[in-house]
PDB file of N, CA and C in Angstrom:
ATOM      1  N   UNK A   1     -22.289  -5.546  13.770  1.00  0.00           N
ATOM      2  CA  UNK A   1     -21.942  -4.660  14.849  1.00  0.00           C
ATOM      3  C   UNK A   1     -20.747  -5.264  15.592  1.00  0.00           C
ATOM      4  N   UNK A   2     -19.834  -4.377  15.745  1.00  0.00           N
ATOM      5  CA  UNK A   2     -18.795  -4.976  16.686  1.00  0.00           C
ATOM      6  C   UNK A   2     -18.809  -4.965  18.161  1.00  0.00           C
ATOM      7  N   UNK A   3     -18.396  -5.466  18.440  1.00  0.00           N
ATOM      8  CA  UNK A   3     -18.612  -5.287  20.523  1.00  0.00           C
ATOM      9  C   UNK A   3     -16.807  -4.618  20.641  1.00  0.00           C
ATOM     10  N   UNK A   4     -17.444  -3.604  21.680  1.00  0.00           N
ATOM     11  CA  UNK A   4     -16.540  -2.747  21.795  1.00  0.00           C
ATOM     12  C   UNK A   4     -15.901  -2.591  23.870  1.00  0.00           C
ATOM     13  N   UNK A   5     -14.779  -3.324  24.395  1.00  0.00           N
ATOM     14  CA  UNK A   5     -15.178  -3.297  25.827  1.00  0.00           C
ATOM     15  C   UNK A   5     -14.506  -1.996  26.137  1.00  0.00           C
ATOM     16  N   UNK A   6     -15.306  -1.315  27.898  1.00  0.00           N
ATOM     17  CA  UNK A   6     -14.741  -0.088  28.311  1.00  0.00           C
ATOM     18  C   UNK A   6     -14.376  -0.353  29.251  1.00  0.00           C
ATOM     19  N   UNK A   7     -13.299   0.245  30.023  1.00  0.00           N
ATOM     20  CA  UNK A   7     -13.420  -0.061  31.006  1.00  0.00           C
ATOM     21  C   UNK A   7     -14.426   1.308  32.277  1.00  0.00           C
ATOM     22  N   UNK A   8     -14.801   0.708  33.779  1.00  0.00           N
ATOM     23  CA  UNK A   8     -15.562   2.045  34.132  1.00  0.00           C
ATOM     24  C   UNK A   8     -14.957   3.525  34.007  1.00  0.00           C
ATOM     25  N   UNK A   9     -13.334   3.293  34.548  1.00  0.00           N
ATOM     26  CA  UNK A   9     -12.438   4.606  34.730  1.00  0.00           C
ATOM     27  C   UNK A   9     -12.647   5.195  33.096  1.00  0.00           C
ATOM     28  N   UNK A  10     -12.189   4.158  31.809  1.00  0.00           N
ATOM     29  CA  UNK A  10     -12.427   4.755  30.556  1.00  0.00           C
ATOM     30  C   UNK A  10     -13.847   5.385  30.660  1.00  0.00           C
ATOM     31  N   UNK A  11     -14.951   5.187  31.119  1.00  0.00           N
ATOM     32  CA  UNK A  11     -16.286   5.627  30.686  1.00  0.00           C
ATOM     33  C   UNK A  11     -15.947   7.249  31.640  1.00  0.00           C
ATOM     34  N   UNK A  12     -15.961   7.212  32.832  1.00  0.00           N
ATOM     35  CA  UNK A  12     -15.429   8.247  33.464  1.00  0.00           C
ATOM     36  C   UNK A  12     -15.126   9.383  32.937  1.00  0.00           C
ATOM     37  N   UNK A  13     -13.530   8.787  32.546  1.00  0.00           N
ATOM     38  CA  UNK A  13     -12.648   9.759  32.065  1.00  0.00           C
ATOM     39  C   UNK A  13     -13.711  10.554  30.561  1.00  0.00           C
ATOM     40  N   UNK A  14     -14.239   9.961  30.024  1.00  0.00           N
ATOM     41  CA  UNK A  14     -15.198  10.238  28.465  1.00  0.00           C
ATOM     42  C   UNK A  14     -15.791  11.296  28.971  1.00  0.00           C
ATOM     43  N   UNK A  15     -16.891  10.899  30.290  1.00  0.00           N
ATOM     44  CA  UNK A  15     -17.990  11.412  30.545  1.00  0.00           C
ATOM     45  C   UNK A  15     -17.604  12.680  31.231  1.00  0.00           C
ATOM     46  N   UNK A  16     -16.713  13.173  31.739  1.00  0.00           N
ATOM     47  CA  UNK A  16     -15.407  13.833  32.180  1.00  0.00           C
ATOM     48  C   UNK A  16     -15.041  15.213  31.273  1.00  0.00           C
ATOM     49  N   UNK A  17     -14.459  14.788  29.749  1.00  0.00           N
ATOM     50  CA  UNK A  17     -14.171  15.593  28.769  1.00  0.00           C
ATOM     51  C   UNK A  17     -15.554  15.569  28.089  1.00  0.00           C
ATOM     52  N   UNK A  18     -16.361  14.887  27.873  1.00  0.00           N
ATOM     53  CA  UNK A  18     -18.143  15.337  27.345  1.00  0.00           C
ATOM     54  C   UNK A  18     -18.487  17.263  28.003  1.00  0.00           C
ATOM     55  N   UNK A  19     -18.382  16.160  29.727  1.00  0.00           N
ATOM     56  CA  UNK A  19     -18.612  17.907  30.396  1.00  0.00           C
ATOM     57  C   UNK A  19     -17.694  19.060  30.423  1.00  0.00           C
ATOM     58  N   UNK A  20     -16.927  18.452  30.243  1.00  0.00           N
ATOM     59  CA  UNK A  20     -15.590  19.833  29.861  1.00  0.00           C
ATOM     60  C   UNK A  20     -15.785  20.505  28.732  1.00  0.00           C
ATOM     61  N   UNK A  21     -16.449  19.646  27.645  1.00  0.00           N
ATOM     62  CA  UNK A  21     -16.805  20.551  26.449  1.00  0.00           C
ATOM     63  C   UNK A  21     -17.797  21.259  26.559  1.00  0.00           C
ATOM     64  N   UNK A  22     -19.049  20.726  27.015  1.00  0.00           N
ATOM     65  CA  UNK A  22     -19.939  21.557  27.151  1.00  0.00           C
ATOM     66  C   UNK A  22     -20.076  22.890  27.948  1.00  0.00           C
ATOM     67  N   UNK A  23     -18.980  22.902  28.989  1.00  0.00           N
ATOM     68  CA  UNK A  23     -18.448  24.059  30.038  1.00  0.00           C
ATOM     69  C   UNK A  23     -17.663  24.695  28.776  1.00  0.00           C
ATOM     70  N   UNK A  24     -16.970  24.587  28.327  1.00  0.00           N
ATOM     71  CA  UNK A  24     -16.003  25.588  27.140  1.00  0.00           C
ATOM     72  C   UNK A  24     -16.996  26.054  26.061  1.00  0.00           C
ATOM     73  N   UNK A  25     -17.740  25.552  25.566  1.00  0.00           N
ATOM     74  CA  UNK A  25     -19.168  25.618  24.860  1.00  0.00           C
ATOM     75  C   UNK A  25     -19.737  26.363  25.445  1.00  0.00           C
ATOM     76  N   UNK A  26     -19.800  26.728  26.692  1.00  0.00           N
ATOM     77  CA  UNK A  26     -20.502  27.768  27.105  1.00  0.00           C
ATOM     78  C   UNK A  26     -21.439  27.651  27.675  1.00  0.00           C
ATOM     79  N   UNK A  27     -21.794  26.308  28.215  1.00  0.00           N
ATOM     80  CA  UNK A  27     -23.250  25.630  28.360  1.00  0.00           C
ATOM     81  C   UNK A  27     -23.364  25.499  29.943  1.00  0.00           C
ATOM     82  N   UNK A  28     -22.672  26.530  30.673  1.00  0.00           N
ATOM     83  CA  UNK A  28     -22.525  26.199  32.175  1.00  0.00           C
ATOM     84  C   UNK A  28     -24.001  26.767  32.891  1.00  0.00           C
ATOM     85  N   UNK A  29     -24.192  25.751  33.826  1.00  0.00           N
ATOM     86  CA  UNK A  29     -25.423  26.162  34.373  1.00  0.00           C
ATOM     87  C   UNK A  29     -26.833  26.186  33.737  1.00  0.00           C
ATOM     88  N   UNK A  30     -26.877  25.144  32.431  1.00  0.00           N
ATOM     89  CA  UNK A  30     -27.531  24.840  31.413  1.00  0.00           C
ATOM     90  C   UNK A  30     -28.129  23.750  31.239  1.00  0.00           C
ATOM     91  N   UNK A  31     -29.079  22.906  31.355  1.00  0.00           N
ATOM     92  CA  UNK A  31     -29.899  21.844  31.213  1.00  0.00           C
ATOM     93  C   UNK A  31     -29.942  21.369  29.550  1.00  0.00           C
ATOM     94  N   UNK A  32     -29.278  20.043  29.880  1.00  0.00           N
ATOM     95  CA  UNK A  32     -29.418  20.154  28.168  1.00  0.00           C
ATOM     96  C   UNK A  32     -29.654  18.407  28.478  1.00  0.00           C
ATOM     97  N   UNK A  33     -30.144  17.508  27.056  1.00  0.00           N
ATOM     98  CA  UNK A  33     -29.623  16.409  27.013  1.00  0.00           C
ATOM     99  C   UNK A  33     -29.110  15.617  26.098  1.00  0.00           C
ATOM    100  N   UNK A  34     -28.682  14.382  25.868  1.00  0.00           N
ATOM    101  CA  UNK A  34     -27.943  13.703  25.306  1.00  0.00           C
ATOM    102  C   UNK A  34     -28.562  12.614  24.819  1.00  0.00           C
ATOM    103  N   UNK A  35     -28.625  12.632  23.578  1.00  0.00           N
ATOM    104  CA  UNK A  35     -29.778  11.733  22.971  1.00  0.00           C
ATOM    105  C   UNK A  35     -28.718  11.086  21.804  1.00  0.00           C
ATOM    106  N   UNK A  36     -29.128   9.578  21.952  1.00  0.00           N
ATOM    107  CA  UNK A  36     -27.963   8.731  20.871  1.00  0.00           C
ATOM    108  C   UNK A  36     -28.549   7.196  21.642  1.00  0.00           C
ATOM    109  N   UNK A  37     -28.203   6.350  20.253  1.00  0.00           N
ATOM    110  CA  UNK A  37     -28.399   5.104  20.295  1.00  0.00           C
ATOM    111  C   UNK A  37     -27.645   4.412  21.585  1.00  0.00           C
ATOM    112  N   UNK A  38     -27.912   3.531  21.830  1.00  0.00           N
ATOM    113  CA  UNK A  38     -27.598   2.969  23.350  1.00  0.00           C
ATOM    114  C   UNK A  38     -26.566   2.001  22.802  1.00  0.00           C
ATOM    115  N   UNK A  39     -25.339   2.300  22.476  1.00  0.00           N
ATOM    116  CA  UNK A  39     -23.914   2.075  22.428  1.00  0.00           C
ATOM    117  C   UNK A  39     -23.043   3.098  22.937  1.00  0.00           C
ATOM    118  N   UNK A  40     -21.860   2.928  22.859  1.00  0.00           N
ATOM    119  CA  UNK A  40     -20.863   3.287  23.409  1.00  0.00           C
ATOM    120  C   UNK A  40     -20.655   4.841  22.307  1.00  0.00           C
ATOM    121  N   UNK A  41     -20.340   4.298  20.790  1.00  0.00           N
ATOM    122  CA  UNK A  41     -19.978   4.654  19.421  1.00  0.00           C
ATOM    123  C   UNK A  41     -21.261   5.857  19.554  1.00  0.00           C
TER     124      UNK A  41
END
């Protein structure tokens, strides 16, 4: 496994365009969640 560093603003900015997709997706006003191994990748 490689180690991968973020910085916070990088995590931000990610978590940022995540929700922007899911708003263009159509998913506004929608309860959903996000399920994935506890890395970054």
């Amino acid at each position: 496994m490689k180690l991968r560093s973020v910085s916070y603003q990088q995590f931000q900015q990610d978590i940022d365009a995540l929700g922007t997709f899911f708003y263009n997706q159509g998913l506004k006003n929608v309860k959903i969640a996000v399920l994935g191994e506890n890395s970054y990748d």
